[in-house]
Protein backbone atom coordinates (compact mmCIF):
# COMPACT_ATOMS: atom_id res chain seq x y z
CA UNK A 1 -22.02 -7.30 -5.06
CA UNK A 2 -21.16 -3.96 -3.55
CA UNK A 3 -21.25 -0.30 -4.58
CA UNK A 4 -18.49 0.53 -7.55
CA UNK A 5 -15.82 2.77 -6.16
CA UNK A 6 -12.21 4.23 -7.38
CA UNK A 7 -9.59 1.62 -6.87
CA UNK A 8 -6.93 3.77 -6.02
CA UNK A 9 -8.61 5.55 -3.03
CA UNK A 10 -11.88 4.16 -2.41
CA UNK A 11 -14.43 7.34 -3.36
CA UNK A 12 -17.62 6.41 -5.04
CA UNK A 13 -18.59 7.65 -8.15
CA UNK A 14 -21.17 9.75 -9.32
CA UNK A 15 -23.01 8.24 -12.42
CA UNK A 16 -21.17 6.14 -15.03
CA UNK A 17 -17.75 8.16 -14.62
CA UNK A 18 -14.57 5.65 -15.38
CA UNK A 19 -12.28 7.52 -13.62
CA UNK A 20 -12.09 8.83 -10.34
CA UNK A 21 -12.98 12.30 -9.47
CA UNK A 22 -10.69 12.65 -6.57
CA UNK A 23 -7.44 11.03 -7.89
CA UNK A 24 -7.91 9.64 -11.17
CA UNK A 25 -7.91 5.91 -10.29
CA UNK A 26 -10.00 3.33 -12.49
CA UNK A 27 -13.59 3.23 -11.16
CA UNK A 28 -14.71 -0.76 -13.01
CA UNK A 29 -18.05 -1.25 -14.14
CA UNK A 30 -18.92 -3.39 -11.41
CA UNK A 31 -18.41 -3.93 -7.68
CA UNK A 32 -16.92 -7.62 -5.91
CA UNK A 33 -17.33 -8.41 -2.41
CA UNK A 34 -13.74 -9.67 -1.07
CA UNK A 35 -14.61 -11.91 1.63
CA UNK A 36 -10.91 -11.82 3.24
CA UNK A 37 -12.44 -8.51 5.25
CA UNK A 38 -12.34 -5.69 2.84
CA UNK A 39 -14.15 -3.80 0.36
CA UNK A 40 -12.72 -4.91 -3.37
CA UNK A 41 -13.20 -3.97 -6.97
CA UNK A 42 -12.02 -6.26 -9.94
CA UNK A 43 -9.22 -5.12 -11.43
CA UNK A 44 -7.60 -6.23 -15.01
CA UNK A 45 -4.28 -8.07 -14.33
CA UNK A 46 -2.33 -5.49 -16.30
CA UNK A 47 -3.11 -2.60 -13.58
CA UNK A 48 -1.59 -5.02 -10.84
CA UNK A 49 1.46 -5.63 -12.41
CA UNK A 50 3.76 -8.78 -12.62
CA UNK A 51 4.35 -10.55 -9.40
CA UNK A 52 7.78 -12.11 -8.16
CA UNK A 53 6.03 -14.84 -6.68
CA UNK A 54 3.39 -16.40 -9.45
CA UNK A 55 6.27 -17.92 -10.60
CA UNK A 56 8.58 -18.80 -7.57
CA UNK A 57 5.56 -20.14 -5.54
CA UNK A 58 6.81 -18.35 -2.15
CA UNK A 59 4.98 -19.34 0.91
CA UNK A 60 2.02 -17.52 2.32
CA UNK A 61 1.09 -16.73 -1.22
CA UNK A 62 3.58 -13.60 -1.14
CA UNK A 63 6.92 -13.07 -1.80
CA UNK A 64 10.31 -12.58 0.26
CA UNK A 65 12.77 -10.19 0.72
CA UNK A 66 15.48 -8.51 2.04
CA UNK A 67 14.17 -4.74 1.94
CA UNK A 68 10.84 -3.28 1.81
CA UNK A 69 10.84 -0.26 -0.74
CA UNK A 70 7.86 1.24 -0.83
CA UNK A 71 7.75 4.54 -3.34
CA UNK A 72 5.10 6.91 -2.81
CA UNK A 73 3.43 9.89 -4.97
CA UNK A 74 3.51 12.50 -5.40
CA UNK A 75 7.12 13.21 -5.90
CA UNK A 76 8.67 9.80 -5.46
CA UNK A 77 9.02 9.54 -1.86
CA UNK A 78 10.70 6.52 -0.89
CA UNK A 79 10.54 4.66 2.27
CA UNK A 80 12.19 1.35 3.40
CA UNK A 81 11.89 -1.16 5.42
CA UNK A 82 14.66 -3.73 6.46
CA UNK A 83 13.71 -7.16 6.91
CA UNK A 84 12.81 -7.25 11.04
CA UNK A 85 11.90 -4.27 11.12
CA UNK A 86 8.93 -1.66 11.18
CA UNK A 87 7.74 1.61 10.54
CA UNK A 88 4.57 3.95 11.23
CA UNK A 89 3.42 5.94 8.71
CA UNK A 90 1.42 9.19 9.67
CA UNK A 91 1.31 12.59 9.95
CA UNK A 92 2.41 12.80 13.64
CA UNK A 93 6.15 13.92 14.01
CA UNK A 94 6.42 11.97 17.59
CA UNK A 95 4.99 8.61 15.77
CA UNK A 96 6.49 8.43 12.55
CA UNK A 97 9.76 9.26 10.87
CA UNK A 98 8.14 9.82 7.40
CA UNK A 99 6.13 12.86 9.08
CA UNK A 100 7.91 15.38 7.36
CA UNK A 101 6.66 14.24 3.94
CA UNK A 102 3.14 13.41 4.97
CA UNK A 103 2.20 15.83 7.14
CA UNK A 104 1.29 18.25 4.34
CA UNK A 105 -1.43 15.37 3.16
CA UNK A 106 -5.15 16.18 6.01
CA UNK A 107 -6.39 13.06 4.87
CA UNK A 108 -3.64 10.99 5.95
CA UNK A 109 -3.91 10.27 9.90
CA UNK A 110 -1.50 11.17 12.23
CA UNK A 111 -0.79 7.16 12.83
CA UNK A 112 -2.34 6.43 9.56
CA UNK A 113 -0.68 2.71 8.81
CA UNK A 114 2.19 0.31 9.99
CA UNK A 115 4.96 -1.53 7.33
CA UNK A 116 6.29 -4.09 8.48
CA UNK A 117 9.27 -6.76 7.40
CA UNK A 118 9.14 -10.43 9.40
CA UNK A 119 12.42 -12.54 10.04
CA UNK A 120 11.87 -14.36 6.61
CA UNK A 121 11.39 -11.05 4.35
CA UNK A 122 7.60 -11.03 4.27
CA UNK A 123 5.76 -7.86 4.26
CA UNK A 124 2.76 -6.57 5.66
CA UNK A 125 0.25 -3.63 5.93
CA UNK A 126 -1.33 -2.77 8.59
CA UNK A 127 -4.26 0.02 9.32
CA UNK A 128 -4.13 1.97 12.48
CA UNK A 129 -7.84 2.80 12.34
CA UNK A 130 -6.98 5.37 10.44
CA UNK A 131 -9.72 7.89 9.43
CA UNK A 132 -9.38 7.63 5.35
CA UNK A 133 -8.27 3.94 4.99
CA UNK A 134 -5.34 2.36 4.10
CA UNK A 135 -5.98 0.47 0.56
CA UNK A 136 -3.77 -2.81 -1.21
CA UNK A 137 -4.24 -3.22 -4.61
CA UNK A 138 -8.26 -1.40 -4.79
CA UNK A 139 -9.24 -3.27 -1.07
CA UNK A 140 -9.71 -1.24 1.83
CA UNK A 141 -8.10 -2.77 4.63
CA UNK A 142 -10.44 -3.31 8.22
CA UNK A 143 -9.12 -1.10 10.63
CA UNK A 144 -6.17 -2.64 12.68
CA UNK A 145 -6.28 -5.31 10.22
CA UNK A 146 -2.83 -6.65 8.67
CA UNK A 147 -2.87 -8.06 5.53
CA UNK A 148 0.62 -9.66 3.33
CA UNK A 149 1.99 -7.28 0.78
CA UNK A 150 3.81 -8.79 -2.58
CA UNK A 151 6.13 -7.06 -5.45
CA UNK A 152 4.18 -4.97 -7.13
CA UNK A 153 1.19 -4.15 -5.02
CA UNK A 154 -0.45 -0.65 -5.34
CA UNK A 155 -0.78 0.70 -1.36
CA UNK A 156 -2.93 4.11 -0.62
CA UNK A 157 -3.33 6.28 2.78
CA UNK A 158 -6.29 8.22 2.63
CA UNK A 159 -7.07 9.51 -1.63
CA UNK A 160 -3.95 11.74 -1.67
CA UNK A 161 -0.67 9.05 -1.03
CA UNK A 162 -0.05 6.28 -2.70
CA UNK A 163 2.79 3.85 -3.91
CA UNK A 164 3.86 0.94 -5.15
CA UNK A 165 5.79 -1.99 -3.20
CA UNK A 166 8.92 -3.70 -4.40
CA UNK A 167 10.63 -6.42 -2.22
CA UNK A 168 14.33 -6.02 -2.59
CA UNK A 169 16.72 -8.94 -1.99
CA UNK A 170 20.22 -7.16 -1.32
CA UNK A 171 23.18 -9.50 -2.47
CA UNK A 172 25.29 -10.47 0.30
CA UNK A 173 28.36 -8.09 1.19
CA UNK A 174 26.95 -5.26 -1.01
CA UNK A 175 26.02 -1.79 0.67
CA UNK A 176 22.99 -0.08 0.41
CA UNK A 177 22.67 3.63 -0.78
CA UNK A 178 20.60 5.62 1.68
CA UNK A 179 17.26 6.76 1.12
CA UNK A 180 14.87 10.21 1.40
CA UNK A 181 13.36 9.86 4.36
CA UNK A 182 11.80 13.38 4.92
């Protein structure tokens, strides 16, 4: 059992509060040690959302596909990733091509995280020992640890950033509209 903390960005709470302080994320009654290398918190099913693989069984116990889309608030900032490909997020305009939108954010790091897209479509998170954690779904991830992401997964970069994933499969011969990159 560990110490209860916001599932959204990871801040402890003071007394019995429900909600978090900082962001407003759910703070549970009740801490859970996740094993796998990070700090977790249970989490009702309905706050994680409906995943594309429960059903479809993908391998590596995530799912597959095409495009990365990861949507970030505030203001609905939307980054992609192509399958093959990867991108650093951070506040450093020399590292990362999503600068411009984070850099306004001090608790994101200047190489805060990486999202990546293998040959088969799977996605990943990675934290660049950043200095206010990257968290999946209420789990802070270890420092330059990578861990799978699936549809639907809640991401987080320090308590003031944070998204949701959605693996897109683009149909074959369509085009893809272009999006806000900062």
């Amino acid at each position: 059992m560990t110490a209860r903390a916001c599932v959204e960005c990871g801040v402890s709470p003071r007394g019995d509060e429900e909600s978090c302080r900082i962001c407003g994320g759910l703070v549970p009654s009740a801490g859970v040690l996740d094993t796998s290398g990070g700090e977790t918190v249970a989490l009702p099913p309905v706050l994680l959302g409906p995943r594309a693989d429960d059903a479809a069984g993908a391998p590596g116990g995530h799912s597959a596909g095409d495009v990365l889309r990861v949507v970030l608030e505030p203001e609905a900032y939307a980054i992609e990733v192509c399958r093959g490909d990867q991108v650093v997020l951070g506040r450093a305009l020399d590292i990362s091509p999503h600068a411009g939108y984070l850099r306004r954010f001090d608790d994101v790091s200047r190489r805060h995280a990486t999202l990546r897209v293998d040959a088969e479509g799977h996605a990943f998170v990675r934290d660049e020992y950043s200095t206010n954690w990257t968290v999946r779904n209420g789990a802070r991830i270890v420092p330059g640890d990578e861990r799978p992401l699936r549809d639907g997964d809640r991401l987080r970069f320090g308590s003031s950033v944070g998204g949701v994933v959605r693996l897109v499969t683009v149909a074959a011969g369509t085009h893809r509209a272009g999006t806000r990159t900062g």
